[in-house]
C-alpha atoms as a PDB file:
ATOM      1  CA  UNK A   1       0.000   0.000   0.000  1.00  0.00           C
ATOM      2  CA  UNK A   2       2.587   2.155   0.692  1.00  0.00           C
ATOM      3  CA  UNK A   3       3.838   1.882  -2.843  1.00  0.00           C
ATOM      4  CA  UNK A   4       0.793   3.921  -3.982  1.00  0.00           C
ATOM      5  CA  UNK A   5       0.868   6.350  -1.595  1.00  0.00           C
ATOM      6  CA  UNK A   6       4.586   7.522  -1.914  1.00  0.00           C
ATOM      7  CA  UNK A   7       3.900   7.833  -5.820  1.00  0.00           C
ATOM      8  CA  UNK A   8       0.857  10.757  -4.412  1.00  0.00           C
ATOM      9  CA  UNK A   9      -2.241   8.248  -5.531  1.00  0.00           C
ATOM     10  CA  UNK A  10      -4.838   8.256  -3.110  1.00  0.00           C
ATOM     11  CA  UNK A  11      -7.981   6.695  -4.761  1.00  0.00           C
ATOM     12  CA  UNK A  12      -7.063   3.195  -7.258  1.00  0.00           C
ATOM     13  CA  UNK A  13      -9.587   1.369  -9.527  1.00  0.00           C
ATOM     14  CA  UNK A  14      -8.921  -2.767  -9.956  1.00  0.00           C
ATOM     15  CA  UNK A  15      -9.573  -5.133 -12.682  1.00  0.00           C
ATOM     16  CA  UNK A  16      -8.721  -8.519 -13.160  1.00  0.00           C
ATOM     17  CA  UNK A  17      -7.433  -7.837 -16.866  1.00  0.00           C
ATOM     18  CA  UNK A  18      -5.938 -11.259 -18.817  1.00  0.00           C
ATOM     19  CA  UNK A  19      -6.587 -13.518 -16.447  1.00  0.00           C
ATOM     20  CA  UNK A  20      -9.993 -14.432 -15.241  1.00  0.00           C
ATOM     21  CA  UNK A  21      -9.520 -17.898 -14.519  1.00  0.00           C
ATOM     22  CA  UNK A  22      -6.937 -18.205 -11.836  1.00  0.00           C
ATOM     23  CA  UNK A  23      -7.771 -14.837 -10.715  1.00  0.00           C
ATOM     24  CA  UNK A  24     -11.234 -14.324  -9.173  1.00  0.00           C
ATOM     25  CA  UNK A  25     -13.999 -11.399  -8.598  1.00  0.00           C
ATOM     26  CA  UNK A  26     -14.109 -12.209  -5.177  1.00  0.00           C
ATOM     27  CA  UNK A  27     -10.395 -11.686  -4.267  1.00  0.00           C
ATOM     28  CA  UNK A  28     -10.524  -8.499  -6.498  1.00  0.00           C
ATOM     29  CA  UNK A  29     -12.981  -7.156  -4.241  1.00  0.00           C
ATOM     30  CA  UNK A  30     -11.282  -8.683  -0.647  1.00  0.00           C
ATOM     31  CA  UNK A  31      -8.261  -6.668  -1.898  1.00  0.00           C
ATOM     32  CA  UNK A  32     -10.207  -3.229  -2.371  1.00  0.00           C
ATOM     33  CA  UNK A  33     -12.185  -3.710   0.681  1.00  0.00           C
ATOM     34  CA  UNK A  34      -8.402  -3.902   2.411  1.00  0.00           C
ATOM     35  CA  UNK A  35      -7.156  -1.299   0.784  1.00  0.00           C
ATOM     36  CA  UNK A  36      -9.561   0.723   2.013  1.00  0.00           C
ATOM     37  CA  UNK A  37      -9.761  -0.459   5.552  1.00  0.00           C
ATOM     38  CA  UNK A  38      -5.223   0.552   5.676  1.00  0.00           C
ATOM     39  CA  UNK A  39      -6.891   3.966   4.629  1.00  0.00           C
ATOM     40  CA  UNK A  40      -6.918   4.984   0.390  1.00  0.00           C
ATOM     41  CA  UNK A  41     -10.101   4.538  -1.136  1.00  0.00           C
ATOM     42  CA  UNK A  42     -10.437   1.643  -3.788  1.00  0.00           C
ATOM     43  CA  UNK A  43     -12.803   0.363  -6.901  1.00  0.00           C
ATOM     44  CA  UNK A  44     -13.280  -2.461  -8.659  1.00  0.00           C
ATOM     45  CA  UNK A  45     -14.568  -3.096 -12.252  1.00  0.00           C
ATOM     46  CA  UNK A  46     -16.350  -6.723 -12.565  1.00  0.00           C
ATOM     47  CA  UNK A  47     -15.364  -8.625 -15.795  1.00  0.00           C
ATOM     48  CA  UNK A  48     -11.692  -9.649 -17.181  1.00  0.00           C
ATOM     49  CA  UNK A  49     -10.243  -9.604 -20.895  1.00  0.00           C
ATOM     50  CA  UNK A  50     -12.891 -11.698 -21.975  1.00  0.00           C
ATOM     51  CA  UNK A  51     -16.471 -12.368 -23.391  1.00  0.00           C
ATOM     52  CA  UNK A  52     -18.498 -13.826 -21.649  1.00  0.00           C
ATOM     53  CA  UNK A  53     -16.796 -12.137 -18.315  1.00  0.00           C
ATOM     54  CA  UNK A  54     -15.604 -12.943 -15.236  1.00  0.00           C
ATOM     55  CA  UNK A  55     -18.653 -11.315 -12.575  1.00  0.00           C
ATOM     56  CA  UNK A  56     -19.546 -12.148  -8.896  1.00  0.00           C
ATOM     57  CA  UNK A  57     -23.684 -12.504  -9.431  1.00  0.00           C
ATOM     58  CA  UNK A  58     -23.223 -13.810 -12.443  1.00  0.00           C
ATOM     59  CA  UNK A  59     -24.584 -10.811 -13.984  1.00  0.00           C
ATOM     60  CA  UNK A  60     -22.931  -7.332 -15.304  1.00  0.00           C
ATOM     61  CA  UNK A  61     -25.748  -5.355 -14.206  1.00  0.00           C
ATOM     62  CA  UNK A  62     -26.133  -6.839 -11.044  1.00  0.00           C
ATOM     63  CA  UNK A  63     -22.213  -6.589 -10.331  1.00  0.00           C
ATOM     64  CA  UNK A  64     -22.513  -2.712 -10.420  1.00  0.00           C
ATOM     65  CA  UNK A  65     -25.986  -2.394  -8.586  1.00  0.00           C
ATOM     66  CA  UNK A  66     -25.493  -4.343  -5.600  1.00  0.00           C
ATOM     67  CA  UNK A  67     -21.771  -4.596  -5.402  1.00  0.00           C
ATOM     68  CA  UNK A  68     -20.657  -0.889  -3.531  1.00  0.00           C
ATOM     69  CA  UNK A  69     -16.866  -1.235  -5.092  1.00  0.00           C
ATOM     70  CA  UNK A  70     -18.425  -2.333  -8.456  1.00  0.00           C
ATOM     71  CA  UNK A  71     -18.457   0.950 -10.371  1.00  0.00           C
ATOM     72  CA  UNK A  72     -18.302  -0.256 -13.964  1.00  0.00           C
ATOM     73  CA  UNK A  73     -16.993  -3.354 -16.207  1.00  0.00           C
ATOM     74  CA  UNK A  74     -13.709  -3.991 -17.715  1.00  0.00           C
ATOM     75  CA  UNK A  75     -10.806  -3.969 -18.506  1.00  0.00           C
ATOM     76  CA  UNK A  76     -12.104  -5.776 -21.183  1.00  0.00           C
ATOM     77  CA  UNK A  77     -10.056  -6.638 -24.420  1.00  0.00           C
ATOM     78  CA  UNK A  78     -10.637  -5.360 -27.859  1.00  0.00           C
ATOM     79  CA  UNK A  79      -8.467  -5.292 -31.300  1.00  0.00           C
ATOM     80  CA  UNK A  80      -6.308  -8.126 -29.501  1.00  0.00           C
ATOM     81  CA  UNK A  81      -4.938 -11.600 -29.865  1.00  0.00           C
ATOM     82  CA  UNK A  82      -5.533 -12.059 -26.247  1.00  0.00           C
ATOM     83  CA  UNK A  83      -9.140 -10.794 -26.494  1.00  0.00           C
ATOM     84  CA  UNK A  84     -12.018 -13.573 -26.975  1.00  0.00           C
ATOM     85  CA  UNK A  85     -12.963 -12.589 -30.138  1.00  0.00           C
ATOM     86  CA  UNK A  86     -15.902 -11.435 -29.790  1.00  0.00           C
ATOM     87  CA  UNK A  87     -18.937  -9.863 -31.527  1.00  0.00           C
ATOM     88  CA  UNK A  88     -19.458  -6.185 -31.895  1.00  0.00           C
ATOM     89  CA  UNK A  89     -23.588  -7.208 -30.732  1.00  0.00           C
ATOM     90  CA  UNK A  90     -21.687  -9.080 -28.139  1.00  0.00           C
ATOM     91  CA  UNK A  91     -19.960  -6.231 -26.984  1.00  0.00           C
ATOM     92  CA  UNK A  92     -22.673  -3.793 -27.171  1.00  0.00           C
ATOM     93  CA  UNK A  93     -24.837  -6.051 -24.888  1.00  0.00           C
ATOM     94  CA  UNK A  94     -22.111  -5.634 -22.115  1.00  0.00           C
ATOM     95  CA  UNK A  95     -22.231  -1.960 -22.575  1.00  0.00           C
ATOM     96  CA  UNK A  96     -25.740  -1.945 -22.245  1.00  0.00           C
ATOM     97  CA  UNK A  97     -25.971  -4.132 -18.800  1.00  0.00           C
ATOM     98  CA  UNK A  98     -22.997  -1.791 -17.662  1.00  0.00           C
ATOM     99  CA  UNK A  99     -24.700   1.181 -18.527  1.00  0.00           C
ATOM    100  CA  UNK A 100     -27.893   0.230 -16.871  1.00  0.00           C
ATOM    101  CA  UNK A 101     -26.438  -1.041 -13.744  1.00  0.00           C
ATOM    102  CA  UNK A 102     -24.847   2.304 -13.354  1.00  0.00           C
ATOM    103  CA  UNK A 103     -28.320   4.439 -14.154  1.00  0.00           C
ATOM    104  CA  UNK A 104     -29.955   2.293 -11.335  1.00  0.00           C
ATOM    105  CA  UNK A 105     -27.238   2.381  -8.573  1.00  0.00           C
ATOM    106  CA  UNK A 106     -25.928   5.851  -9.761  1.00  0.00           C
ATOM    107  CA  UNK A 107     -22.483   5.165 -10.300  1.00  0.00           C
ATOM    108  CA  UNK A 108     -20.572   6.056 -13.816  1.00  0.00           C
ATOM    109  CA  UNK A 109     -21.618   1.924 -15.585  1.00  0.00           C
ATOM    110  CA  UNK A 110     -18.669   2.777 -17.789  1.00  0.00           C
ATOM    111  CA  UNK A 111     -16.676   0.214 -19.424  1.00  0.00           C
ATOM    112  CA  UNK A 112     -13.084   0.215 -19.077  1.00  0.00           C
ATOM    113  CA  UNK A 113     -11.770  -0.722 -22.786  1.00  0.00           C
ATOM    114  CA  UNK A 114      -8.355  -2.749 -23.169  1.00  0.00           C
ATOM    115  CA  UNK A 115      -7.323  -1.751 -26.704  1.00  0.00           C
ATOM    116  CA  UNK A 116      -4.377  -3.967 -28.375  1.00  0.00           C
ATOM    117  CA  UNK A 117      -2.168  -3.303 -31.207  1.00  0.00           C
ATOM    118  CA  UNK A 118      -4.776  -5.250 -33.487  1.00  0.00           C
ATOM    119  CA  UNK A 119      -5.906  -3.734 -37.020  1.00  0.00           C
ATOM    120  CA  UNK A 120      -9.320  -3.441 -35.979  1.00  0.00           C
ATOM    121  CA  UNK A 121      -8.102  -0.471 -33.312  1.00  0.00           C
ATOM    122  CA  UNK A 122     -11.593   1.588 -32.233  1.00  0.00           C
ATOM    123  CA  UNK A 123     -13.632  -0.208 -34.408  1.00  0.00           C
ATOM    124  CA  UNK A 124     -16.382  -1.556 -32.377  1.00  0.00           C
ATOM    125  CA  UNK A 125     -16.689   1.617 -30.032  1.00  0.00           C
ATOM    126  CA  UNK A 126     -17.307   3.680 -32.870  1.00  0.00           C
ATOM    127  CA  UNK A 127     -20.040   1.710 -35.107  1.00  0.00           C
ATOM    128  CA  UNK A 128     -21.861   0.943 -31.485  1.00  0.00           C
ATOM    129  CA  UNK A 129     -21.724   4.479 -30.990  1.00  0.00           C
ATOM    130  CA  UNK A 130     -22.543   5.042 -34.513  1.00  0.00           C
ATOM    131  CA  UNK A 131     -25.406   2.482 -34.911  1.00  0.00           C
ATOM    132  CA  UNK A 132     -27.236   2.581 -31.024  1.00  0.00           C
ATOM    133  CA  UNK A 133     -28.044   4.510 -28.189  1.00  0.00           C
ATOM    134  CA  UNK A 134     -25.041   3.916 -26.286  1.00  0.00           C
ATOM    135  CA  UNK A 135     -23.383   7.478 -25.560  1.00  0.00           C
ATOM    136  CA  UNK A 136     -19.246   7.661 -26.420  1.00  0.00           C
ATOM    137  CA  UNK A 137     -19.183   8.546 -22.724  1.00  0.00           C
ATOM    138  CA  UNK A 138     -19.974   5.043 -21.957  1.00  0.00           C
ATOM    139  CA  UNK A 139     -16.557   3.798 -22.820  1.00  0.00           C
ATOM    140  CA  UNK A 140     -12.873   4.764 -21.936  1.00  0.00           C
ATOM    141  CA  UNK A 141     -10.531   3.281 -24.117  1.00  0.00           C
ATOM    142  CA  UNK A 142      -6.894   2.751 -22.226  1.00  0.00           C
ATOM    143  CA  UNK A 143      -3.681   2.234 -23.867  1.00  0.00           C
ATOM    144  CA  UNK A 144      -4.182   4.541 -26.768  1.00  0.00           C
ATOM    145  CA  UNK A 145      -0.624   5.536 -26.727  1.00  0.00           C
ATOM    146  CA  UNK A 146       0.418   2.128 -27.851  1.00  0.00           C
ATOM    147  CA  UNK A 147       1.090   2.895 -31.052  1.00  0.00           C
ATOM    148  CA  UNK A 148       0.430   5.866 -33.577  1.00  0.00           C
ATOM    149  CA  UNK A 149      -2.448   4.396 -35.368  1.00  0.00           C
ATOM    150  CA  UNK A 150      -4.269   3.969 -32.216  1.00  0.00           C
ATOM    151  CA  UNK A 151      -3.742   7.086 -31.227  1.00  0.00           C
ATOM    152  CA  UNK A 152      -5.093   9.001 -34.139  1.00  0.00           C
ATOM    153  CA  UNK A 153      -8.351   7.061 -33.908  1.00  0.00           C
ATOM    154  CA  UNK A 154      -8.063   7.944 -29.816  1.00  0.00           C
ATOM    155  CA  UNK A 155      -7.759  11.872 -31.294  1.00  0.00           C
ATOM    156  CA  UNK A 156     -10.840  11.411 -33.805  1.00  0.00           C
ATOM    157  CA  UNK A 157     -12.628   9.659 -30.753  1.00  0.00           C
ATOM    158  CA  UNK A 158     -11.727  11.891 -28.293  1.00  0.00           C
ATOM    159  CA  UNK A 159     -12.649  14.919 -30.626  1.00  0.00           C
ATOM    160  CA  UNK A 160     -16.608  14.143 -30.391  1.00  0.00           C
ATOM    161  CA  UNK A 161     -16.968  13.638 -27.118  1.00  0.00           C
ATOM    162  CA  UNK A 162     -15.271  10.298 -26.252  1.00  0.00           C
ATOM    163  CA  UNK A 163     -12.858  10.037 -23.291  1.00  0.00           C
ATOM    164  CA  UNK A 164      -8.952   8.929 -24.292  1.00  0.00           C
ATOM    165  CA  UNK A 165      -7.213   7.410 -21.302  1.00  0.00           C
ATOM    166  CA  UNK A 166      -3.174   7.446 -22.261  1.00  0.00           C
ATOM    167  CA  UNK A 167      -1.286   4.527 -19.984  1.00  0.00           C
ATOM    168  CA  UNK A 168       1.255   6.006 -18.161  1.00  0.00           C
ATOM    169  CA  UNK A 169       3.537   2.862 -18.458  1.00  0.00           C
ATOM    170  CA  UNK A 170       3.343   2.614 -21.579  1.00  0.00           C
ATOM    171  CA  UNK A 171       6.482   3.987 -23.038  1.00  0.00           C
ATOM    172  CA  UNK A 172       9.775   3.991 -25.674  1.00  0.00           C
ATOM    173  CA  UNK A 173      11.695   3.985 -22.376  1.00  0.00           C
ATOM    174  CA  UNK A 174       9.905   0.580 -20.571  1.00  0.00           C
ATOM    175  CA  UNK A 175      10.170  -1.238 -24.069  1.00  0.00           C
ATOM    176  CA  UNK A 176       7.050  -0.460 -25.565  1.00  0.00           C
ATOM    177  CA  UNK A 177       9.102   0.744 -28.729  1.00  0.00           C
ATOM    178  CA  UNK A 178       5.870   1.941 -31.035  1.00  0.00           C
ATOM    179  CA  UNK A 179       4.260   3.967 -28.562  1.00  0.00           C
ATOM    180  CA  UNK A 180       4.266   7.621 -27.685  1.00  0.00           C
ATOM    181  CA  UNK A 181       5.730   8.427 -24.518  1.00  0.00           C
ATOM    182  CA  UNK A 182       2.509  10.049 -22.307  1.00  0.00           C
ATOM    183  CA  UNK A 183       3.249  13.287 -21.556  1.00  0.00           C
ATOM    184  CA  UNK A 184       3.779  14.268 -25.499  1.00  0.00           C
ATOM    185  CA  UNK A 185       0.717  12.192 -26.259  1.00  0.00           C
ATOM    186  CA  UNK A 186      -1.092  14.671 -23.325  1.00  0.00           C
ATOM    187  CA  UNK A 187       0.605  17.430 -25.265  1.00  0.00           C
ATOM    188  CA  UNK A 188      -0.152  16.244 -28.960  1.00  0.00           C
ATOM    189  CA  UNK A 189      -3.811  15.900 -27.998  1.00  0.00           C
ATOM    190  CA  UNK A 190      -3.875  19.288 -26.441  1.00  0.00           C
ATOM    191  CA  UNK A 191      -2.760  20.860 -29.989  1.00  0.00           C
ATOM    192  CA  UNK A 192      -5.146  18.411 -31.866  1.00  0.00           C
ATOM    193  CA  UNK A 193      -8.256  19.948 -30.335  1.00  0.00           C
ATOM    194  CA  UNK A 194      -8.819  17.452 -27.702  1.00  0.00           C
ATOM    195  CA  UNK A 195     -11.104  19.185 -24.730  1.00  0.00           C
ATOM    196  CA  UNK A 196      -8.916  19.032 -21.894  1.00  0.00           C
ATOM    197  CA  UNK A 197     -11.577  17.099 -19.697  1.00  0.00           C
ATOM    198  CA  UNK A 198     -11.614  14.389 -22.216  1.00  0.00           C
ATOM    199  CA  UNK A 199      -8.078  13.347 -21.790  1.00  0.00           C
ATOM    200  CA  UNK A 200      -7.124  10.958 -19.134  1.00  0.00           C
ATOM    201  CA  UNK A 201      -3.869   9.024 -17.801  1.00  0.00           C
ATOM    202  CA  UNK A 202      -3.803   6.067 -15.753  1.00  0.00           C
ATOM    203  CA  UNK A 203      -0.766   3.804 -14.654  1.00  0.00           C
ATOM    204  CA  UNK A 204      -2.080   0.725 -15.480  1.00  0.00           C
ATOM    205  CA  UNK A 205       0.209  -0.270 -12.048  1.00  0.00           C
ATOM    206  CA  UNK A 206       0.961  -3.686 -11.282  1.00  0.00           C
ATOM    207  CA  UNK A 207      -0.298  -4.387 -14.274  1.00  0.00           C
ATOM    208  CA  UNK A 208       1.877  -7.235 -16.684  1.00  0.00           C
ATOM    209  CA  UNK A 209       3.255  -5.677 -19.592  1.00  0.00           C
ATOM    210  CA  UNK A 210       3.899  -8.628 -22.091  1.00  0.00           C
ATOM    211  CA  UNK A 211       6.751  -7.846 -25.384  1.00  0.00           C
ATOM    212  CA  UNK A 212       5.596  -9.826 -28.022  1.00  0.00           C
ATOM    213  CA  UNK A 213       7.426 -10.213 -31.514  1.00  0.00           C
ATOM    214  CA  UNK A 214       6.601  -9.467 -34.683  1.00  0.00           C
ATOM    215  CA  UNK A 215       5.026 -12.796 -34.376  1.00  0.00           C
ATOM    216  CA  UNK A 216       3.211 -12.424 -31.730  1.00  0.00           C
ATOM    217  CA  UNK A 217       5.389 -14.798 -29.695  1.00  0.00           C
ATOM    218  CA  UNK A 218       6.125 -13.294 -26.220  1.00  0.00           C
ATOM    219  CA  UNK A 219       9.363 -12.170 -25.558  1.00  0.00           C
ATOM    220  CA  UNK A 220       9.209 -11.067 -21.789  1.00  0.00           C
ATOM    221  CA  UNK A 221       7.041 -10.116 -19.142  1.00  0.00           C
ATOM    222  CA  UNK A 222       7.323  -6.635 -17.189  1.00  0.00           C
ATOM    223  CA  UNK A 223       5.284  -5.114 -14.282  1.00  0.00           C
ATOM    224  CA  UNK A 224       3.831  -1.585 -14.986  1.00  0.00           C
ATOM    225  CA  UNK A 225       5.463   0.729 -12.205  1.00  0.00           C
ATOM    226  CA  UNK A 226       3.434   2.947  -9.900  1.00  0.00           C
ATOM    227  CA  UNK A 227       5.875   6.199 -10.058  1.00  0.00           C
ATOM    228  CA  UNK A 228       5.025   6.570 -13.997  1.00  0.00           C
ATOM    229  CA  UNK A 229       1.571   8.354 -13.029  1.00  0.00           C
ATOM    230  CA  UNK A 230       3.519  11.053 -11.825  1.00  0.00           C
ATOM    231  CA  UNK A 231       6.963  11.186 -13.428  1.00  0.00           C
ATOM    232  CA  UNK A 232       5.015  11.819 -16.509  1.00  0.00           C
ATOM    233  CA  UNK A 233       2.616  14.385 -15.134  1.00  0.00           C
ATOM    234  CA  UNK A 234       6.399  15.846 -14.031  1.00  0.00           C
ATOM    235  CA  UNK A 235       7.041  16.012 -17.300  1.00  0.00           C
ATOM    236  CA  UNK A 236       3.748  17.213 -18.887  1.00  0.00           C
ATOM    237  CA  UNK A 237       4.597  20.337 -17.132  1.00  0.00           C
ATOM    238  CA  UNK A 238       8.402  20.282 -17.213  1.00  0.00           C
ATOM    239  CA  UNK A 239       8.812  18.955 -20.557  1.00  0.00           C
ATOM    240  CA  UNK A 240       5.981  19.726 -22.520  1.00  0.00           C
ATOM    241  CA  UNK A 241       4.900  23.040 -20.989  1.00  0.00           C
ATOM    242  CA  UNK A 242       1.652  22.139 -19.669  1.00  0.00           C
ATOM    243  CA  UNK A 243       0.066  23.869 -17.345  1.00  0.00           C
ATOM    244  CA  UNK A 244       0.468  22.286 -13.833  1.00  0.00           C
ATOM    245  CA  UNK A 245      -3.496  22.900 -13.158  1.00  0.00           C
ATOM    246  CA  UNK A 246      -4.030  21.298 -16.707  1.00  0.00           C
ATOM    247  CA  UNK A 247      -1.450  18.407 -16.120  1.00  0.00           C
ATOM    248  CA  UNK A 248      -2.836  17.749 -12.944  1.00  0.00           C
ATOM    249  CA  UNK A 249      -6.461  17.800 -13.750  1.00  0.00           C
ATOM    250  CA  UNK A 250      -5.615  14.858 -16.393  1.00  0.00           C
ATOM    251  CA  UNK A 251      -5.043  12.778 -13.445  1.00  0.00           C
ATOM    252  CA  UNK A 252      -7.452  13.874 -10.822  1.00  0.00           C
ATOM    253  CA  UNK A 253     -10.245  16.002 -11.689  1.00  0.00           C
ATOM    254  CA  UNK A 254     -10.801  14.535 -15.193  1.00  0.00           C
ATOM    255  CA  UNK A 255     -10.528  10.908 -14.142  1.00  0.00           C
ATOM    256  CA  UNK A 256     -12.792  11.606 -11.322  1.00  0.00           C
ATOM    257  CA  UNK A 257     -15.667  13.022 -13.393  1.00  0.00           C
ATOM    258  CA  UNK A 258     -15.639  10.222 -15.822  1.00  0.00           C
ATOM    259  CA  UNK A 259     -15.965   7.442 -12.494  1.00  0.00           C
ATOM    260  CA  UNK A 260     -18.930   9.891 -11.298  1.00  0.00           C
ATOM    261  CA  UNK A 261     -16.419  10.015  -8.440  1.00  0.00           C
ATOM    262  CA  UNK A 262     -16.767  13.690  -8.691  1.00  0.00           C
ATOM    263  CA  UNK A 263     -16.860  16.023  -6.135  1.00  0.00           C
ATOM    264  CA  UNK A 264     -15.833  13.768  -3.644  1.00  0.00           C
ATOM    265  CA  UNK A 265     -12.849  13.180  -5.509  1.00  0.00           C
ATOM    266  CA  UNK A 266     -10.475  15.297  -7.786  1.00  0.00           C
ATOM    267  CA  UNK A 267     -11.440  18.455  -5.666  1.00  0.00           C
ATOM    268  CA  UNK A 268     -10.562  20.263  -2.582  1.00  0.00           C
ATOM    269  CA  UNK A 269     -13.631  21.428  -1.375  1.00  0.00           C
ATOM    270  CA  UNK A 270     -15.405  21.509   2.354  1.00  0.00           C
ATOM    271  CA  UNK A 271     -17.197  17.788   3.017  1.00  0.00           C
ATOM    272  CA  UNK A 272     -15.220  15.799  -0.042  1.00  0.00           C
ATOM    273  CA  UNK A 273     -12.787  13.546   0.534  1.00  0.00           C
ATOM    274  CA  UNK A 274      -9.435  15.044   2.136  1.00  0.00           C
ATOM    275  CA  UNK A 275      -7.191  13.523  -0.797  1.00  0.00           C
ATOM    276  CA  UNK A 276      -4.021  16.055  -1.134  1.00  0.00           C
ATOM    277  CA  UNK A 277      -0.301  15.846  -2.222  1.00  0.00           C
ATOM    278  CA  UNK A 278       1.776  18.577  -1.491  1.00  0.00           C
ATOM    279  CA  UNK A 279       4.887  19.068  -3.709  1.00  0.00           C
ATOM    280  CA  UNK A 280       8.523  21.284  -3.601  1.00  0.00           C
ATOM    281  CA  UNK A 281       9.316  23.743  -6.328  1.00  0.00           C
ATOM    282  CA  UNK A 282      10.580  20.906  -8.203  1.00  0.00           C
ATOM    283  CA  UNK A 283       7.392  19.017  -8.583  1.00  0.00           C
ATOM    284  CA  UNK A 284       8.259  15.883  -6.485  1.00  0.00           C
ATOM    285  CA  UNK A 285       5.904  14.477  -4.100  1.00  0.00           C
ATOM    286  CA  UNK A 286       6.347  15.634  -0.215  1.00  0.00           C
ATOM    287  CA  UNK A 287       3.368  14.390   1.896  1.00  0.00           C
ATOM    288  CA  UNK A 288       0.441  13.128   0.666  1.00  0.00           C
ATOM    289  CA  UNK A 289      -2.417  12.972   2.799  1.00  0.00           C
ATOM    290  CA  UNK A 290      -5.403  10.123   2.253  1.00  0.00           C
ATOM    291  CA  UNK A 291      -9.011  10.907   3.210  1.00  0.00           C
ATOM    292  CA  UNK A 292      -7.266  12.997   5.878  1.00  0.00           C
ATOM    293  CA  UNK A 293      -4.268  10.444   7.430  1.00  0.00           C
ATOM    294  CA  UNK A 294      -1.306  11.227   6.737  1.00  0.00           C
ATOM    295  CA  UNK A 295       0.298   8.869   4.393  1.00  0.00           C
ATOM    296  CA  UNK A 296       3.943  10.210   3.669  1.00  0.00           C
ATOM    297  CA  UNK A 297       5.485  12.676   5.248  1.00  0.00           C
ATOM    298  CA  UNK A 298       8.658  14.124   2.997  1.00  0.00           C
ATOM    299  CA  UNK A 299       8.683  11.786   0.470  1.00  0.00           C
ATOM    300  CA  UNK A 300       8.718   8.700   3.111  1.00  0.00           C
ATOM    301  CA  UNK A 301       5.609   6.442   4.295  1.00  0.00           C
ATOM    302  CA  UNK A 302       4.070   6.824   7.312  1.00  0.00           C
ATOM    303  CA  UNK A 303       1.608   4.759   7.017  1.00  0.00           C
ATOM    304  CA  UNK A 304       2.010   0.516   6.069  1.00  0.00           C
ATOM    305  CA  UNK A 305      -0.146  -1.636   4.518  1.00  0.00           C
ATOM    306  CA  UNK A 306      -1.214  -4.647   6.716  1.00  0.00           C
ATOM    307  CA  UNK A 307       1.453  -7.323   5.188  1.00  0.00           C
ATOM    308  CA  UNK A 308       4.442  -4.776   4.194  1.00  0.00           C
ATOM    309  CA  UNK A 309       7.590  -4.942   6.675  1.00  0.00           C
ATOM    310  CA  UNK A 310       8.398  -1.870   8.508  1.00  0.00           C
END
């Protein structure tokens, strides 16, 4: 837990992602309900990668209703080898359940979109947006900085109305040779037209980060790191010349709106959450405080998660 923290996240969102076989809804949710209790606040999506998805009732729709952590579906897998192939009607069902579950429990029902380096790229989100009455707020597409193709539909996407999450740990640097490192893809975006609100960054953290060939044989397997998030915010405003209210807003406000976490979250304000990370002239974390605890106090944790050694 600490690992978060020191790296200034206060609030996560969990999926089960490739594997939904060994790896179970239930412990998904055991782990956010712990998270929570050693003091950040925590989220789950129900489903995996796949088609029909991994749930705890069985049902999409009943996952988000009943289900407090439940706040949407995903990360499931489109324009991938890994993903299960399936139908765009297929798809669209999902969507729908997600969407409905969300209108009836009032949470955002969004579906978290893993988007591979397949030729079919956005695709299904755009003819289901195209051909139903499923609004391009429904969905947010992660990983768009993959490649440049993908991110060019992410622009076009992104452009009426759509939300574009860039992965923060996806980069040249980490071995991810065809992608765009984040903070120029934040910048890029910017100068494309891209509303500011509709661009969001996530770490993908602790998340495996497979190198396949040209082949599509696997070459190694890496861990997305936690510090990403904010080295490349760092560098939206250091590098790029972003605003730090804009570059910060990418991570916090904007996310939080899209989760219909919003005002609780992504906003200092009387009677929301007391989420806040202070910084030095430098922009590197200092203390970061969690629903009000203290978490880390210059730069060092304070606070342990229930397992970590002290």
């Amino acid at each position: 837990m600490s690992k978060i923290t020191v790296n200034g996240i206060t609030t996560v969102v969990g999926c089960l992602g490739t594997d939904g076989v060994t790896r179970h809804m239930e412990s998904l949710l055991a782990k956010a309900r712990g998270l929570e209790f050693e003091g950040i606040s925590a989220y789950i999506y129900s489903g995996s990668y796949a088609i029909p998805t991994s749930t705890i009732t069985g049902c999409i729709r009943k996952d988000v209703i009943i289900i407090d952590k439940v706040i949407g579906a995903g990360e499931i897998a489109l324009s991938d080898h890994r993903s299960s192939q399936c139908t765009i009607t297929e798809f669209q069902k999902l969507a729908a359940a997600a969407r409905v579950g969300g209108i009836l429990s009032n949470k955002a029902g969004v579906v978290n979109v893993h988007l591979g380096d397949g030729k079919t790229g956005f695709k299904f989100l755009n003819e289901i947006v195209k051909s139903s009455e499923i609004p391009v707020t429904q969905f947010i597409p992660t990983h768009v900085n993959r490649n440049l193709e993908l991110f060019e539909e992410s622009l076009l996407w992104a452009k009426q109305g759509g939300y574009m999450d860039i992965t923060s740990g996806v980069n040249p640097a980490s071995g991810a040779t065809r992608s765009i490192k984040p903070s120029k893809a934040a910048k890029t975006a910017l100068e494309k037209g891209v509303p500011l609100e509709n661009i969001l960054m996530s770490s993908d953290g602790n998340g495996s980060m497979p190198l396949f060939d040209e082949k599509g044989q696997i070459q190694g397997l890496l861990v997305a790191s936690l510090s990403s998030l904010w080295e490349e915010t760092r560098d939206m405003v250091v590098q790029e010349g972003i605003d730090l209210e804009n570059a910060i807003k990418i991570i916090t406000s904007n996310i939080a709106k899209a989760l219909k976490l919003y005002p609780n979250k992504g906003r200092l304000q009387a009677l929301a959450d007391a989420d806040i990370v202070i910084i030095d002239e430098d922009i590197n974390i200092k203390h970061v405080w969690a629903k009000g605890q203290r978490m880390v106090e210059n730069g060092k944790p304070v606070v342990f998660g229930t397992f970590e050694q002290y």
